[in-house]
N, C-alpha and C. Protein backbone atom coordinates (compact mmCIF):
# COMPACT_ATOMS: atom_id res chain seq x y z
N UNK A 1 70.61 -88.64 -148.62
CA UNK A 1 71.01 -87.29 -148.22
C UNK A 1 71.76 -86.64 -149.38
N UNK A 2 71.31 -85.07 -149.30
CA UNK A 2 71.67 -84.24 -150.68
C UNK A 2 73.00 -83.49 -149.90
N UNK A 3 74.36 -83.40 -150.72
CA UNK A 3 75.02 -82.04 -150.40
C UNK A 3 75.50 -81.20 -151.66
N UNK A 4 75.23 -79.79 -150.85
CA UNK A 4 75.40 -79.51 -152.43
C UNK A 4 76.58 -78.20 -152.03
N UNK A 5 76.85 -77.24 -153.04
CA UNK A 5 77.91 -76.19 -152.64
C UNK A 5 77.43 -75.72 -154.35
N UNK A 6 77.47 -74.46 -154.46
CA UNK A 6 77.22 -73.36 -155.48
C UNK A 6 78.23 -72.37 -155.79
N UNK A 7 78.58 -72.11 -156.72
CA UNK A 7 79.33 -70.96 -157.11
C UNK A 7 78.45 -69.88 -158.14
N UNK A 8 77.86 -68.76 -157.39
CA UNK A 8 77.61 -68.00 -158.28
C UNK A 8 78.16 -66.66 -158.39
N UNK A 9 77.98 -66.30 -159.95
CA UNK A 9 78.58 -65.06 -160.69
C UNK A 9 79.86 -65.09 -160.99
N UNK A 10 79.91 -66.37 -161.79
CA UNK A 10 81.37 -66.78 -162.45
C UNK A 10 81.59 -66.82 -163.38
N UNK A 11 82.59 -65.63 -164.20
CA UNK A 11 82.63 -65.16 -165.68
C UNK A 11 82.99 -65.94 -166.27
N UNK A 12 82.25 -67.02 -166.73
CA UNK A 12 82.09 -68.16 -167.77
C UNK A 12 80.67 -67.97 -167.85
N UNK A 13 80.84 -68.37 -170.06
CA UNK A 13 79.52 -68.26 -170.41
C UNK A 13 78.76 -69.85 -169.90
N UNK A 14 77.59 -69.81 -169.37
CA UNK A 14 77.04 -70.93 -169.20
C UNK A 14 77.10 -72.09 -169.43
N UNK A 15 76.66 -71.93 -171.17
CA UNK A 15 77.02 -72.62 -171.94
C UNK A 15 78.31 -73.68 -172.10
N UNK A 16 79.48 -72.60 -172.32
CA UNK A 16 81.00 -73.19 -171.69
C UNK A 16 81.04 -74.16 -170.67
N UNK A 17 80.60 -73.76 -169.45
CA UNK A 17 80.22 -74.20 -168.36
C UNK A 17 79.49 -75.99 -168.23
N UNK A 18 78.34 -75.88 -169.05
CA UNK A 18 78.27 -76.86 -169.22
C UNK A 18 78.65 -78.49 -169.98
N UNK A 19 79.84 -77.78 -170.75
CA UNK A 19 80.27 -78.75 -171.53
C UNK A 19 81.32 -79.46 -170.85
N UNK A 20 81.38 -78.37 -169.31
CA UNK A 20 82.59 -79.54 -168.64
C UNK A 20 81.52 -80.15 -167.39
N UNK A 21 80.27 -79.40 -167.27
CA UNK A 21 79.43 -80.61 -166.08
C UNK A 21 79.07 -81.50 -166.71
N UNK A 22 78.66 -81.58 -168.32
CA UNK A 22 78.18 -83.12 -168.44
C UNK A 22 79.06 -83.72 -168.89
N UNK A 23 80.71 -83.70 -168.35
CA UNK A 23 81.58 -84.74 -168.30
C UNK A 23 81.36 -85.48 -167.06
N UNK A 24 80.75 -84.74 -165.61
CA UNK A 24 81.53 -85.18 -164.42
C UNK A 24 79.80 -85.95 -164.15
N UNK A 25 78.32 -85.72 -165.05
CA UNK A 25 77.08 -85.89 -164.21
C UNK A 25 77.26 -87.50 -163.82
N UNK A 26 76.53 -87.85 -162.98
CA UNK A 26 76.57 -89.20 -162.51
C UNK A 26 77.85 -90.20 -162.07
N UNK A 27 78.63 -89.64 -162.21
CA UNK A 27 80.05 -90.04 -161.85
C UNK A 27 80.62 -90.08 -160.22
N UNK A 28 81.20 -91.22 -159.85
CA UNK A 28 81.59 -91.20 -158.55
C UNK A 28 82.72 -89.72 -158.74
N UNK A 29 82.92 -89.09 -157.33
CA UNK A 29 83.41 -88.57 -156.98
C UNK A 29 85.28 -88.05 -157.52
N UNK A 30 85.52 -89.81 -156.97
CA UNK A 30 87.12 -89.86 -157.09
C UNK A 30 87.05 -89.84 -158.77
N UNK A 31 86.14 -90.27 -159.55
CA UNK A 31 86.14 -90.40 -160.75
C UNK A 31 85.89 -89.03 -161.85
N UNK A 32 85.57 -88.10 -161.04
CA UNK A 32 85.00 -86.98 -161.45
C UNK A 32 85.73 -85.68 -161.39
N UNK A 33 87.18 -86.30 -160.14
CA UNK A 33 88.24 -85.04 -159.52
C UNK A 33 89.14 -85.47 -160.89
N UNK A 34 89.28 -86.90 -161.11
CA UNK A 34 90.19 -87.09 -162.25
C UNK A 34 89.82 -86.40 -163.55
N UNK A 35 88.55 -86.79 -163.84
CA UNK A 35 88.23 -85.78 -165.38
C UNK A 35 88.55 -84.49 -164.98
N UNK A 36 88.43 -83.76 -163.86
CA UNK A 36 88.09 -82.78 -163.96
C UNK A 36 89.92 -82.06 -164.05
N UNK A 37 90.54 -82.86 -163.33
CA UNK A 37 91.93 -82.82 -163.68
C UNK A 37 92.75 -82.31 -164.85
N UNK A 38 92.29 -83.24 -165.82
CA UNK A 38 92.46 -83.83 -167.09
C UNK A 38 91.90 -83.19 -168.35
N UNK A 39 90.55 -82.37 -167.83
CA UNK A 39 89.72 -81.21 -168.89
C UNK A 39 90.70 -80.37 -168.92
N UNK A 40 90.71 -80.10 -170.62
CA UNK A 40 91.69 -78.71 -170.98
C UNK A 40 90.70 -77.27 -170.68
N UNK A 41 90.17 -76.95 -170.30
CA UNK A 41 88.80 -76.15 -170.03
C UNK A 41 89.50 -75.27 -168.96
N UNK A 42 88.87 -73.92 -169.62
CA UNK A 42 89.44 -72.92 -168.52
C UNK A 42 88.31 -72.82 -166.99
N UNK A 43 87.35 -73.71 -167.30
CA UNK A 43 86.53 -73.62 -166.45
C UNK A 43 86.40 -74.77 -165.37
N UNK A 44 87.05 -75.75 -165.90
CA UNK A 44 87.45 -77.14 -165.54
C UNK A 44 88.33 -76.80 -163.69
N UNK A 45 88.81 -75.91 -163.65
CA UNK A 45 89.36 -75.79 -162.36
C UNK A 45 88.05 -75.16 -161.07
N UNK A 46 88.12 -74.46 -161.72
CA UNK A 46 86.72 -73.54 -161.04
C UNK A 46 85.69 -74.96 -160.75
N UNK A 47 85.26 -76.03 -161.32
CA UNK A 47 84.47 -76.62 -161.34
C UNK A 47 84.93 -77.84 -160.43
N UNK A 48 86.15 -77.85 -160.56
CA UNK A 48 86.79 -79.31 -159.42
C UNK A 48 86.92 -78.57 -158.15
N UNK A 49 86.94 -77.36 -157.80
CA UNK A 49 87.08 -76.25 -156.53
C UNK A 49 85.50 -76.24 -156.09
N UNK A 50 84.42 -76.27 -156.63
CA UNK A 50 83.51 -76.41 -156.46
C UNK A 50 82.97 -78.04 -155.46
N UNK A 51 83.22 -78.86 -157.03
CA UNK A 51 83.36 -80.61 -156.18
C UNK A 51 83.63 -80.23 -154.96
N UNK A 52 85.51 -79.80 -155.23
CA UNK A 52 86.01 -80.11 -153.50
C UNK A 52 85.02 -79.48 -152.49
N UNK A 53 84.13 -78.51 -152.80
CA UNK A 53 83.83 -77.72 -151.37
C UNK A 53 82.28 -78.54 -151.35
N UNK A 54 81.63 -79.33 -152.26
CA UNK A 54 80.58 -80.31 -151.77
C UNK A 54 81.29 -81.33 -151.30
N UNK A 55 82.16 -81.89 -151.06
CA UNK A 55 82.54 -83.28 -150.73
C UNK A 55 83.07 -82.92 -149.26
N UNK A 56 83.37 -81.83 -149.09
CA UNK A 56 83.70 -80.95 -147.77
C UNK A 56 82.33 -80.35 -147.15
N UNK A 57 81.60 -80.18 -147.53
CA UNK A 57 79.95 -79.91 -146.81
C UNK A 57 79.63 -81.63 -146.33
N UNK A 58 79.65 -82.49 -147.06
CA UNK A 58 79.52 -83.73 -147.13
C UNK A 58 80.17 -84.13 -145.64
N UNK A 59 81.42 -84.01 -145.68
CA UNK A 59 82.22 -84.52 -144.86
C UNK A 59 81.70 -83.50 -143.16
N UNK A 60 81.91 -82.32 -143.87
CA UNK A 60 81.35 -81.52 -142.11
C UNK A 60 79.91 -82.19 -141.61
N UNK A 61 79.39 -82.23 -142.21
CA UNK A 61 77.82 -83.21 -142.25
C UNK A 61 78.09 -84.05 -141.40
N UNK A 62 78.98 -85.26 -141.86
CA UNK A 62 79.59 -86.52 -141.63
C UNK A 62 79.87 -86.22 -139.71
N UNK A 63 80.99 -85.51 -139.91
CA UNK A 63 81.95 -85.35 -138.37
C UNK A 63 80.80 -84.38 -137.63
N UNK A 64 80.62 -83.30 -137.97
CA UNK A 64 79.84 -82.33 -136.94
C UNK A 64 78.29 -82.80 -136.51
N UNK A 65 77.72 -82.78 -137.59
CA UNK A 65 76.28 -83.33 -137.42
C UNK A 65 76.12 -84.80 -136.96
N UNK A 66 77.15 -85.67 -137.10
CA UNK A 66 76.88 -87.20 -136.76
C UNK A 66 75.84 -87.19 -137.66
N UNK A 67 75.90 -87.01 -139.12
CA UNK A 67 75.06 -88.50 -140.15
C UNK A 67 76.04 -88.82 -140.44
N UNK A 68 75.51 -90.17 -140.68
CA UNK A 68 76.41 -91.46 -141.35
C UNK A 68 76.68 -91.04 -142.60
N UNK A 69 77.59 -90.43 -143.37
CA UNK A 69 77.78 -90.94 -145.16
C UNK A 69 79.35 -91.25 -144.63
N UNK A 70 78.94 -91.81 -146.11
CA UNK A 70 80.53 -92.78 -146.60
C UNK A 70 80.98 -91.47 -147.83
N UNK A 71 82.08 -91.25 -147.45
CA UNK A 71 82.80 -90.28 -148.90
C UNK A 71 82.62 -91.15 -149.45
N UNK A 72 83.20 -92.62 -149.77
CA UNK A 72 83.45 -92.98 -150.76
C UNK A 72 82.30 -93.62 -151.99
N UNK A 73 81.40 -93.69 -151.36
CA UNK A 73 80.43 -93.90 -152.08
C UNK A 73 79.31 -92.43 -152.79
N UNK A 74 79.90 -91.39 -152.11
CA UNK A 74 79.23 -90.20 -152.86
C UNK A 74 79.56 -90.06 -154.66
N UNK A 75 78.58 -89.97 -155.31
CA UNK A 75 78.77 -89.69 -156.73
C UNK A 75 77.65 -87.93 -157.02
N UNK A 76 77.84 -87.78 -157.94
CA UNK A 76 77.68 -86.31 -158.68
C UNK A 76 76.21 -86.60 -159.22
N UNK A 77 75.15 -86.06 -158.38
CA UNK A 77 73.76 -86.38 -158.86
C UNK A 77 72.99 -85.58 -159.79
N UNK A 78 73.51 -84.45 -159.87
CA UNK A 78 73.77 -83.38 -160.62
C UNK A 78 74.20 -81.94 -160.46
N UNK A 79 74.59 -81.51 -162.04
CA UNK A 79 75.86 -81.03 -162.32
C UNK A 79 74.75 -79.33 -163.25
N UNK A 80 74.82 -78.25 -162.88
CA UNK A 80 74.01 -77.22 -163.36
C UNK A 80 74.57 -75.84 -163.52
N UNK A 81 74.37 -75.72 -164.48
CA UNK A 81 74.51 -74.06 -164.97
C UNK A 81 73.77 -73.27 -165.42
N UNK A 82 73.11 -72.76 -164.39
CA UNK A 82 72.48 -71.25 -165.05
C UNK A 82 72.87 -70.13 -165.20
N UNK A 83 72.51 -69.48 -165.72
CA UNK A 83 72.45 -68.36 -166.55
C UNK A 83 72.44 -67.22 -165.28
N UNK A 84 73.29 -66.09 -165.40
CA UNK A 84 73.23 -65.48 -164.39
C UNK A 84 73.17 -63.61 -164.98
N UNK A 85 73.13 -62.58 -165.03
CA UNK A 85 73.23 -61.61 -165.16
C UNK A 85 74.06 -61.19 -165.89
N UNK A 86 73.74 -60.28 -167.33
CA UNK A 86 74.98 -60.62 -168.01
C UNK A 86 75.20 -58.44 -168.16
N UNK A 87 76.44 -58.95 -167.82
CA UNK A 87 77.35 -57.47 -168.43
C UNK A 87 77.16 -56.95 -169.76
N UNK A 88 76.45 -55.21 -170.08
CA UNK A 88 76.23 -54.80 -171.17
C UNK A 88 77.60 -53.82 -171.52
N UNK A 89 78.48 -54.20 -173.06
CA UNK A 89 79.39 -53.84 -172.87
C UNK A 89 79.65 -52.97 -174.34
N UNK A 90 80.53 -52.04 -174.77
CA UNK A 90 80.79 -51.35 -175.51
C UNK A 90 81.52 -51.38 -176.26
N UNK A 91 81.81 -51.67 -177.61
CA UNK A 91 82.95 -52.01 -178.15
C UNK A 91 82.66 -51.33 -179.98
N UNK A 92 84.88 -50.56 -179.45
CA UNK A 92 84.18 -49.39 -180.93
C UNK A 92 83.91 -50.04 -182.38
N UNK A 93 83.75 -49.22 -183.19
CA UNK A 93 83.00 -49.75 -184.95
C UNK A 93 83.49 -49.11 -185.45
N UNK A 94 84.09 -49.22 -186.82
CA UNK A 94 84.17 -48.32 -187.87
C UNK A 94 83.35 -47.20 -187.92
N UNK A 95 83.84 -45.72 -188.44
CA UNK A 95 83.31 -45.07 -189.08
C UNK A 95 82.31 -44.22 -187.50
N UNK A 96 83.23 -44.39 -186.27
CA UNK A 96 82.78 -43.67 -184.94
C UNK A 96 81.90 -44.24 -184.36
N UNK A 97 80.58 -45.53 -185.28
CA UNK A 97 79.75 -46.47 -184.42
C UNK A 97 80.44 -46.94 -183.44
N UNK A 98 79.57 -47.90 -182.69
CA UNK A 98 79.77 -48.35 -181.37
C UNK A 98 78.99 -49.47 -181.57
N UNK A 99 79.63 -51.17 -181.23
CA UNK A 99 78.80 -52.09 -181.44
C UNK A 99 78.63 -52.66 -179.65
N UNK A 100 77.55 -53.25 -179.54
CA UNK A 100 77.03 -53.54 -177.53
C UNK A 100 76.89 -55.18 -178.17
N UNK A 101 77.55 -55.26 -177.17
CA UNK A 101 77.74 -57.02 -176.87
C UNK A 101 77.52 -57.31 -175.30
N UNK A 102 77.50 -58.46 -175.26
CA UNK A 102 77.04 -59.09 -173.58
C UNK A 102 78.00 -59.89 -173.33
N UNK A 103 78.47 -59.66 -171.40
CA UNK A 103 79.27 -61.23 -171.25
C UNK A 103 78.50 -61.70 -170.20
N UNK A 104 78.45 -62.84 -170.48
CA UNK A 104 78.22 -63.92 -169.74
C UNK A 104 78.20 -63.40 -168.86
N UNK A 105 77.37 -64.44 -167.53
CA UNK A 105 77.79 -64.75 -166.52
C UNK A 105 77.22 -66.15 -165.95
N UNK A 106 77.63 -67.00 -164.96
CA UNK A 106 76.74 -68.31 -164.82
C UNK A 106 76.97 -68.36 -163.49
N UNK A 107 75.74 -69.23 -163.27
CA UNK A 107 75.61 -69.72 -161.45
C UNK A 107 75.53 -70.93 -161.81
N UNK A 108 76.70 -71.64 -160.37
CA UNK A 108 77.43 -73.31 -161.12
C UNK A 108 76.63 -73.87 -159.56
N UNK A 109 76.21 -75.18 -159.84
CA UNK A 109 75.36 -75.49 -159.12
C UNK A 109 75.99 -76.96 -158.97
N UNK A 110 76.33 -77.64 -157.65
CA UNK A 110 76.97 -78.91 -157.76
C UNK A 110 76.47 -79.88 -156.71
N UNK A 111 75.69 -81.10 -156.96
CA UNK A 111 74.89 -81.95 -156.10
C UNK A 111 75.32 -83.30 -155.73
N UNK A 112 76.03 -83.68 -154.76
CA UNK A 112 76.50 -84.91 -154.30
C UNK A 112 75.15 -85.80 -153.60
N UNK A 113 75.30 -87.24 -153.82
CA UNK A 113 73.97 -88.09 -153.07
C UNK A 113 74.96 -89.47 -153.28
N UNK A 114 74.73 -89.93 -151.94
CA UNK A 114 75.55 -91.34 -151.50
C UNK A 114 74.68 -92.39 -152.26
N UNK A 115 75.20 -93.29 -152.77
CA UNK A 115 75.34 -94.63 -153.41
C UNK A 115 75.48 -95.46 -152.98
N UNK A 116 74.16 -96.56 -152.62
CA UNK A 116 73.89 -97.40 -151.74
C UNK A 116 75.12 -98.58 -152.03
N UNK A 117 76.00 -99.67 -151.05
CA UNK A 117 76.76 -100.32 -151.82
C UNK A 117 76.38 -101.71 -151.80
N UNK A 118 75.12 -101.42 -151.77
CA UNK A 118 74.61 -103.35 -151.82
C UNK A 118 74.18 -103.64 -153.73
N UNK A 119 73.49 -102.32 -154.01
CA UNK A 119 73.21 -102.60 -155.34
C UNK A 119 73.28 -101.53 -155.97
N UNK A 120 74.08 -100.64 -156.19
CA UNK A 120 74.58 -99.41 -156.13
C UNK A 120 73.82 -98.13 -156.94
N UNK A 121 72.58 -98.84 -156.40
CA UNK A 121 71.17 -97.69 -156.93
C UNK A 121 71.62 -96.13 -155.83
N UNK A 122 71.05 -95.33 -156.32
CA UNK A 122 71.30 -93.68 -155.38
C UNK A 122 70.38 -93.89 -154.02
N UNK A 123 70.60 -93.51 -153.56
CA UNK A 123 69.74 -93.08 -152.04
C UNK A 123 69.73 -91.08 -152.25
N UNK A 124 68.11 -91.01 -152.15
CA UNK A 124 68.10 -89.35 -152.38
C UNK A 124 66.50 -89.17 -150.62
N UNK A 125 67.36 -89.02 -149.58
CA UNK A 125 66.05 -88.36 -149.30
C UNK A 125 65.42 -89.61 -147.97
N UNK A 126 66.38 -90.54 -147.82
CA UNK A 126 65.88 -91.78 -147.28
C UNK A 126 65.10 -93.01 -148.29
N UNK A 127 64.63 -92.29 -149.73
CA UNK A 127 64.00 -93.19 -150.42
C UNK A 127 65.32 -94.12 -151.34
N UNK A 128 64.84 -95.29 -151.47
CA UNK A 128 66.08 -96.13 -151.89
C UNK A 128 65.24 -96.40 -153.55
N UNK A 129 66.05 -95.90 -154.41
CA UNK A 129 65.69 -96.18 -155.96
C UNK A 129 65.92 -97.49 -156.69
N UNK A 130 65.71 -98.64 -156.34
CA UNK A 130 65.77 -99.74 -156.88
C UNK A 130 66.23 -99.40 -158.45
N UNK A 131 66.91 -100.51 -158.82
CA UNK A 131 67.55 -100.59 -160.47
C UNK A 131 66.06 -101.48 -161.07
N UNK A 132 65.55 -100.87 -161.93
CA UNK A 132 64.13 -101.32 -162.41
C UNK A 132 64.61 -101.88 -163.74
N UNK A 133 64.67 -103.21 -163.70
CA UNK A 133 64.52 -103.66 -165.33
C UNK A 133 63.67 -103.55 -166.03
N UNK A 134 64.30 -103.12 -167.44
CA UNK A 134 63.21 -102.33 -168.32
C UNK A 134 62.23 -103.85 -168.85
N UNK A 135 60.95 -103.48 -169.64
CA UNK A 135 60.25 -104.43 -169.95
C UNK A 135 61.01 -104.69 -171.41
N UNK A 136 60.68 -105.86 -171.93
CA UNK A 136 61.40 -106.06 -173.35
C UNK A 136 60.41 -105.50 -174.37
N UNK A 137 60.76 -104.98 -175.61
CA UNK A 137 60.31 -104.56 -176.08
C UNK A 137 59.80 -105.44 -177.01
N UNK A 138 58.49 -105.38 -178.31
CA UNK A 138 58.18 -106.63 -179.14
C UNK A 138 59.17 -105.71 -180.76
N UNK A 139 59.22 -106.76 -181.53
CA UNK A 139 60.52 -106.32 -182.15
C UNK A 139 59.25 -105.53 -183.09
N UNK A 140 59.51 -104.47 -183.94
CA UNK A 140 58.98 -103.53 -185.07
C UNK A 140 58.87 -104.33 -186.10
N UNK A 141 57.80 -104.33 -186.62
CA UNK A 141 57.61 -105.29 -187.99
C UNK A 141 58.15 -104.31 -189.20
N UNK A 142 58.93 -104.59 -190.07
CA UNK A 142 59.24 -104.26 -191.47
C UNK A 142 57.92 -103.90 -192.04
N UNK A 143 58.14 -102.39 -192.60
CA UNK A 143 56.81 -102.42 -193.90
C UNK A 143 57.56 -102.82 -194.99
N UNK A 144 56.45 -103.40 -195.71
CA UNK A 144 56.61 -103.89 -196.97
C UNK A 144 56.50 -103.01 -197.94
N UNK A 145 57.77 -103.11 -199.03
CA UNK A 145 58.16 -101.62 -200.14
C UNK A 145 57.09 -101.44 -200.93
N UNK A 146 56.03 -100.53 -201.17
CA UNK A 146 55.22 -100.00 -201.76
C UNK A 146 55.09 -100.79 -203.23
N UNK A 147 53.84 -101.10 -203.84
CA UNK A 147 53.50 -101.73 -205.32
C UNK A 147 53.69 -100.11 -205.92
N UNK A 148 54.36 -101.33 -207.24
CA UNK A 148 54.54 -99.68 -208.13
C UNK A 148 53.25 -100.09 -209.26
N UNK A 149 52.92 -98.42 -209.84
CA UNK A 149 51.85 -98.79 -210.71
C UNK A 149 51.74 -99.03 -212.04
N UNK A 150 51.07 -99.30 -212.25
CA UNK A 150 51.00 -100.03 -213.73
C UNK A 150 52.10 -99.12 -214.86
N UNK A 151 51.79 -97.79 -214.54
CA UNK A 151 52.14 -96.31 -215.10
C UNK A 151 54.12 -96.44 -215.39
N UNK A 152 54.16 -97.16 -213.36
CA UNK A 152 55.77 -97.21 -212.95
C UNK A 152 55.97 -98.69 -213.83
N UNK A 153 55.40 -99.29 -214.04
CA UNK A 153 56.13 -100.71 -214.52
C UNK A 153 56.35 -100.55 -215.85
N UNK A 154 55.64 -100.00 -216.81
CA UNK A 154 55.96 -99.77 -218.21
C UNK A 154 57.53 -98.84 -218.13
N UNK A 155 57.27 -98.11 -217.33
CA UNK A 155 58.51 -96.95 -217.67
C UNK A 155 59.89 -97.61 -217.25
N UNK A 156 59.69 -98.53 -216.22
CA UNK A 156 60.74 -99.09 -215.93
C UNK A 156 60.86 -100.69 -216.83
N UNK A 157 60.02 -101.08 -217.51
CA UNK A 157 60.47 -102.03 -218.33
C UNK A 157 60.88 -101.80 -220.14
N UNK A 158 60.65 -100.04 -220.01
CA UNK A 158 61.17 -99.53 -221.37
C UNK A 158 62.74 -99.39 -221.35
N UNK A 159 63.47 -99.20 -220.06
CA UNK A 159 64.65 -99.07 -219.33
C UNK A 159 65.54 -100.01 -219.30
């Protein structure tokens, strides 16, 4: 099961935006209120206010609807910022010009999914994602350093 909670048209550039979701992606919950704590980021609050109100959809889920989740096993399945409508703005220039700049705007997008606790693969959907060990790889053979030519061996044995 997915919960999610959105904030859109929040004057942060996207961009910005995302440099504090891919602190919190894949991260348990309780682990994710702490970074988000702890980010010097002016956007970093806005973004743990967000968390709180998925972990609170989560929870009304929980009590009102009668499904089973565990808070404590919810982690951050993903973490998104798009791009939202940007303000065309005016700003004066030397010599009576006028230079047009844009601000930002972003739509913050925040996805909680419970974490099975037998082998702590995700559960998305009723489907259970097994931890798949990768195959081993065969090791890369070394090329061997190029023959130099007859041309290169004189010049380097005049040296």
């Amino acid at each position: 099961m997915e919960f999610r909670a959105e904030a859109r048209y929040m004057r942060v550039s996207p961009q910005k935006a995302r440099l504090v979701l891919d602190l919190i992606k894949g991260r348990r919950v309780e682990d994710a209120m702490t970074t988000l704590s702890f980010t010097k980021k002016g956007v970093a609050e806005t973004v743990q206010k967000l968390l709180r109100s998925a972990v609170e959809n989560a929870n009304y889920l929980s009590t009102e609807k009668g499904l089973d989740v565990d808070l404590d096993n919810l982690y951050v399945k993903q973490a998104v910022a798009n791009e939202g409508p940007r303000m065309k703005r005016v700003r004066p220039a030397p010599m009576g010009r006028a230079y047009r700049y844009q601000r930002r705007i972003a739509h913050l997008e925040v996805v909680l999914a419970e974490r099975s606790a037998q082998n702590g693969a995700a559960t998305a959907g009723g489907e259970q994602a097994a931890a798949v060990a990768k195959p081993a790889r065969k090791p890369v053979a070394k090329k061997t350093p190029a023959k130099k030519t007859a041309a290169k061996k004189a010049v380097a044995k005049k040296k």
